[in-house]
Protein backbone atom coordinates (compact mmCIF):
# COMPACT_ATOMS: atom_id res chain seq x y z
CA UNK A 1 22.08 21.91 -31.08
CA UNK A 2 24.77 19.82 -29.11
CA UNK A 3 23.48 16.34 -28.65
CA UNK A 4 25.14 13.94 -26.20
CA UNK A 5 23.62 10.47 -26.74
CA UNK A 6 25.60 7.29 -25.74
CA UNK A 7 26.22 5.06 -28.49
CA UNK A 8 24.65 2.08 -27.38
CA UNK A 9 21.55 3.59 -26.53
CA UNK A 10 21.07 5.38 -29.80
CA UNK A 11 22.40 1.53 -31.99
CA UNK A 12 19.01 1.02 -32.96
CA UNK A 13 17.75 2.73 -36.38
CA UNK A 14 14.32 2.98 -34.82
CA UNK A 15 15.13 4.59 -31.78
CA UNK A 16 17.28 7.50 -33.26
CA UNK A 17 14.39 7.83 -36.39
CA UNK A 18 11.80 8.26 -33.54
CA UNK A 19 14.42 10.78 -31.15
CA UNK A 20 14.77 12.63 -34.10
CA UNK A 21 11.07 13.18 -34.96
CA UNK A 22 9.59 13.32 -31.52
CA UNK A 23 12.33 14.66 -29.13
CA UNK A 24 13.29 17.73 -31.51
CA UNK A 25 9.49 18.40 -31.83
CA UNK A 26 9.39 18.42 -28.26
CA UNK A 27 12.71 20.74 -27.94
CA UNK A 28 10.81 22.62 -30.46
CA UNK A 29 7.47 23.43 -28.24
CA UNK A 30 9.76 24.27 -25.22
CA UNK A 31 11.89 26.96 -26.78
CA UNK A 32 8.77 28.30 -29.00
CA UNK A 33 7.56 28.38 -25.10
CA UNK A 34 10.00 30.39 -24.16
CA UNK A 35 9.65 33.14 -27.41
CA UNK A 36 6.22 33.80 -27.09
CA UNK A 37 6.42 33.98 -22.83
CA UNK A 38 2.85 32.86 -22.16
CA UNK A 39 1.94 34.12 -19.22
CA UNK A 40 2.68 32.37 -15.94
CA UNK A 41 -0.93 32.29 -14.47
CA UNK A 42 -2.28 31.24 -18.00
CA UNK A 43 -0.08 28.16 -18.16
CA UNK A 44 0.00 27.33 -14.34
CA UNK A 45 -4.07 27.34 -14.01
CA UNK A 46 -4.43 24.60 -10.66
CA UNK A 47 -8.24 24.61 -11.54
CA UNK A 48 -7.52 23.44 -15.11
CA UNK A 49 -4.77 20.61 -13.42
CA UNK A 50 -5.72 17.09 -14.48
CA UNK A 51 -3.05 14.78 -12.96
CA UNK A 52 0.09 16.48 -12.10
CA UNK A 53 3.01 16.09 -9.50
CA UNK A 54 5.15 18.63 -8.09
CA UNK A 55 8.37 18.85 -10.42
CA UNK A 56 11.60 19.86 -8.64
CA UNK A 57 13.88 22.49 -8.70
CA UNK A 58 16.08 23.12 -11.29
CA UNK A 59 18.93 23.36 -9.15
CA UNK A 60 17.54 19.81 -7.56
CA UNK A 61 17.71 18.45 -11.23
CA UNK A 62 19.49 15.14 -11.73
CA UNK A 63 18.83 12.51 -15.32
CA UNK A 64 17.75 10.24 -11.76
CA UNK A 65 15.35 12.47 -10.34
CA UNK A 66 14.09 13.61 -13.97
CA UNK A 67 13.14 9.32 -14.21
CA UNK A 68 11.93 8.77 -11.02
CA UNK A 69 9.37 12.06 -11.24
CA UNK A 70 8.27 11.05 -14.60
CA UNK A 71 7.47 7.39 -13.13
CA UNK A 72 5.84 9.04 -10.46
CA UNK A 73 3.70 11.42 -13.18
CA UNK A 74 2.73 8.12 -15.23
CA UNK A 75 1.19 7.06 -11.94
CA UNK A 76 -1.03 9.57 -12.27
CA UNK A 77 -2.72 8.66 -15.32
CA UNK A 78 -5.85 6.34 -15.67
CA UNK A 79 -5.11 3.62 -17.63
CA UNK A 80 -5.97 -0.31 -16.82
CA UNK A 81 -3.38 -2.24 -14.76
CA UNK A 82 -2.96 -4.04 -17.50
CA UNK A 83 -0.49 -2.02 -18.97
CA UNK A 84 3.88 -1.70 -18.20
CA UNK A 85 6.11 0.08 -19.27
CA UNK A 86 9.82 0.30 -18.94
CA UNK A 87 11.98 3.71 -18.59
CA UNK A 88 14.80 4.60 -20.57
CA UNK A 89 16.86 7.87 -20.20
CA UNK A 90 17.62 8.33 -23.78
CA UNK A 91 20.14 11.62 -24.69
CA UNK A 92 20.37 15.28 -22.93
CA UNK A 93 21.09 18.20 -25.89
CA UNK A 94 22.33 21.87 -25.18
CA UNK A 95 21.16 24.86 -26.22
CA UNK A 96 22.87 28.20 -26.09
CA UNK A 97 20.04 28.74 -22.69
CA UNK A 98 18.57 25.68 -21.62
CA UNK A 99 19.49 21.96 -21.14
CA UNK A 100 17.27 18.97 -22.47
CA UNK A 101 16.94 15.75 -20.48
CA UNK A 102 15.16 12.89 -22.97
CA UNK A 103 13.26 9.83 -21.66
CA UNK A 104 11.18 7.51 -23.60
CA UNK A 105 8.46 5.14 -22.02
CA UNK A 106 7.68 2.19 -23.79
CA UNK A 107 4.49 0.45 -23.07
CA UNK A 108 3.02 -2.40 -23.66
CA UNK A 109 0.24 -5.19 -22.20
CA UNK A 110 1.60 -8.76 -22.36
CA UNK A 111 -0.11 -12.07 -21.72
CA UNK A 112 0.57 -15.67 -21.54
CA UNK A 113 -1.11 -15.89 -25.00
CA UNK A 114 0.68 -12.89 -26.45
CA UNK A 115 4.09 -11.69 -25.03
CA UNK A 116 4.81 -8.63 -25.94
CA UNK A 117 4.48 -8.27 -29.67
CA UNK A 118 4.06 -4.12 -30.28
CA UNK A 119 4.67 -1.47 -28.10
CA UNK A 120 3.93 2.41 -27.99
CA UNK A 121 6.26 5.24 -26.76
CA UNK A 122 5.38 7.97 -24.91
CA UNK A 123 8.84 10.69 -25.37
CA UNK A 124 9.03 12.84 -22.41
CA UNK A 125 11.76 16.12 -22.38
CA UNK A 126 12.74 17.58 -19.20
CA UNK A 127 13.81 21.10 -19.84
CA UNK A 128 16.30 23.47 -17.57
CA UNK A 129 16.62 26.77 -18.09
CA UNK A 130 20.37 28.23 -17.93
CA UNK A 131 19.31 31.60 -16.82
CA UNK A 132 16.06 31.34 -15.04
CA UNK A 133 16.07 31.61 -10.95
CA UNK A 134 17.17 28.14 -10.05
CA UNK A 135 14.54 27.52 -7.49
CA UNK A 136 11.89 27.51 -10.58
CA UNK A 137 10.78 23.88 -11.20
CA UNK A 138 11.49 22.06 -14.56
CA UNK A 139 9.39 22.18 -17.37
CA UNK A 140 8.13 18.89 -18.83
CA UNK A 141 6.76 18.44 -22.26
CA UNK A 142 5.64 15.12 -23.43
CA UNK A 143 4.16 13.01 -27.06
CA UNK A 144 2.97 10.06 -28.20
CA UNK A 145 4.78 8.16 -30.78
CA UNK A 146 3.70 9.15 -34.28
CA UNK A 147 1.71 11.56 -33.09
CA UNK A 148 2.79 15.45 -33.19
CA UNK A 149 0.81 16.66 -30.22
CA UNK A 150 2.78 18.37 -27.88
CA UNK A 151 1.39 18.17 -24.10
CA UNK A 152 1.84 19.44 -20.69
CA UNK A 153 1.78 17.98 -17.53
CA UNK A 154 -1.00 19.20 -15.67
CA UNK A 155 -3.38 20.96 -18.88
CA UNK A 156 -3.48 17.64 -20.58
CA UNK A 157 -5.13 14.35 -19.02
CA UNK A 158 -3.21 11.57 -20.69
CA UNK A 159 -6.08 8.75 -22.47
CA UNK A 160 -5.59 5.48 -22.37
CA UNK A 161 -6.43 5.47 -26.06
CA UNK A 162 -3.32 6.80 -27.48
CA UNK A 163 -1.56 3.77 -26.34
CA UNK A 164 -4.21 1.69 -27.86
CA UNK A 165 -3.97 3.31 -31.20
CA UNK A 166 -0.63 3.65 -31.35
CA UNK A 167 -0.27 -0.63 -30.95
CA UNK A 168 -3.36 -1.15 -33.49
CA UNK A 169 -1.71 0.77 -35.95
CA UNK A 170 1.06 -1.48 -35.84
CA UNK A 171 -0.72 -4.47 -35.90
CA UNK A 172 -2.46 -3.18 -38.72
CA UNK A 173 0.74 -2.18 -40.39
CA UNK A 174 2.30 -5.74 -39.83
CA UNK A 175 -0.49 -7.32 -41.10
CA UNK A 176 -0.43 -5.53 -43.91
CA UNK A 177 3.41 -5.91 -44.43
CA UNK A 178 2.78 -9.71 -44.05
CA UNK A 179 0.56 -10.22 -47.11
């Protein structure tokens, strides 16, 4: 796999440990995806939809649009206003057919009381099929940090929880480390 991360975005030890575990896992689901060619009316159920926006084009595809779309998608999800989160386009890698776009969302809930002290990552990968008709949308594959659960926009609603655990198990963790 050809990997094309900038330097300064990739400095910090934590940030390539986590690319490495969670963005190849999701590289992983897409092409395994691809293999096993579930059908189309399986994986595209609109009954079964549980907060989704329409993805564009493949031949629409920019690392901008791929950012601004997944904003839009996080929109969709029910969690307490209490949470932000910042956006980072992270790397794209090459296959010998498709092209992988990686974003990471990092959220958090500061207060006065506590700024922000632990956050959780949600790793998103935009995939774009080389050979595929180019009017097809993207496909979008997303995880939460330390988890290995792969999900997809649309068949998965996203819980509130996962962020949640995520930050107490760091707390937990620091605590611990603090003894």
């Amino acid at each position: 796999m050809l990997t094309r991360c900038s330097q300064d975005k990739m400095e910090d030890d934590s940030l390539n440990l986590n690319f490495t575990a969670e963005s190849a896992h999701l590289v992983k689901a897409l092409l395994e995806r691809h293999r096993h060619r579930i059908a189309k009316e399986q994986m595209d159920n609109p009954e079964g939809e549980k907060g989704n926006i329409n993805w564009v084009e493949i031949k629409n595809f920019t690392v901008e649009v791929g950012k601004s779309q997944i904003g839009e998608y996080i929109q969709t999800w029910e969690i307490q206003p209490c949470w932000f989160y910042s956006l980072d386009f992270l790397c794209s890698t090459e296959e010998e057919h498709h092209s992988f776009y990686h974003y990471r969302a990092r959220f958090s809930t500061p207060t006065p009381q506590k700024p922000i002290l632990e956050t959780a990552s949600v790793y998103f990968v935009v995939g774009i099929s080389k050979v595929k008709p180019q009017t097809l949308p993207v496909e979008v594959l997303f995880a939460v940090e330390s988890n290995r659960l792969v999900h997809k926009p649309g068949r998965t609603r996203f819980r509130e929880k996962w962020l949640t655990d995520v930050i107490e198990s760091k707390t937990l963790l620091r605590m611990a480390v603090d003894l």
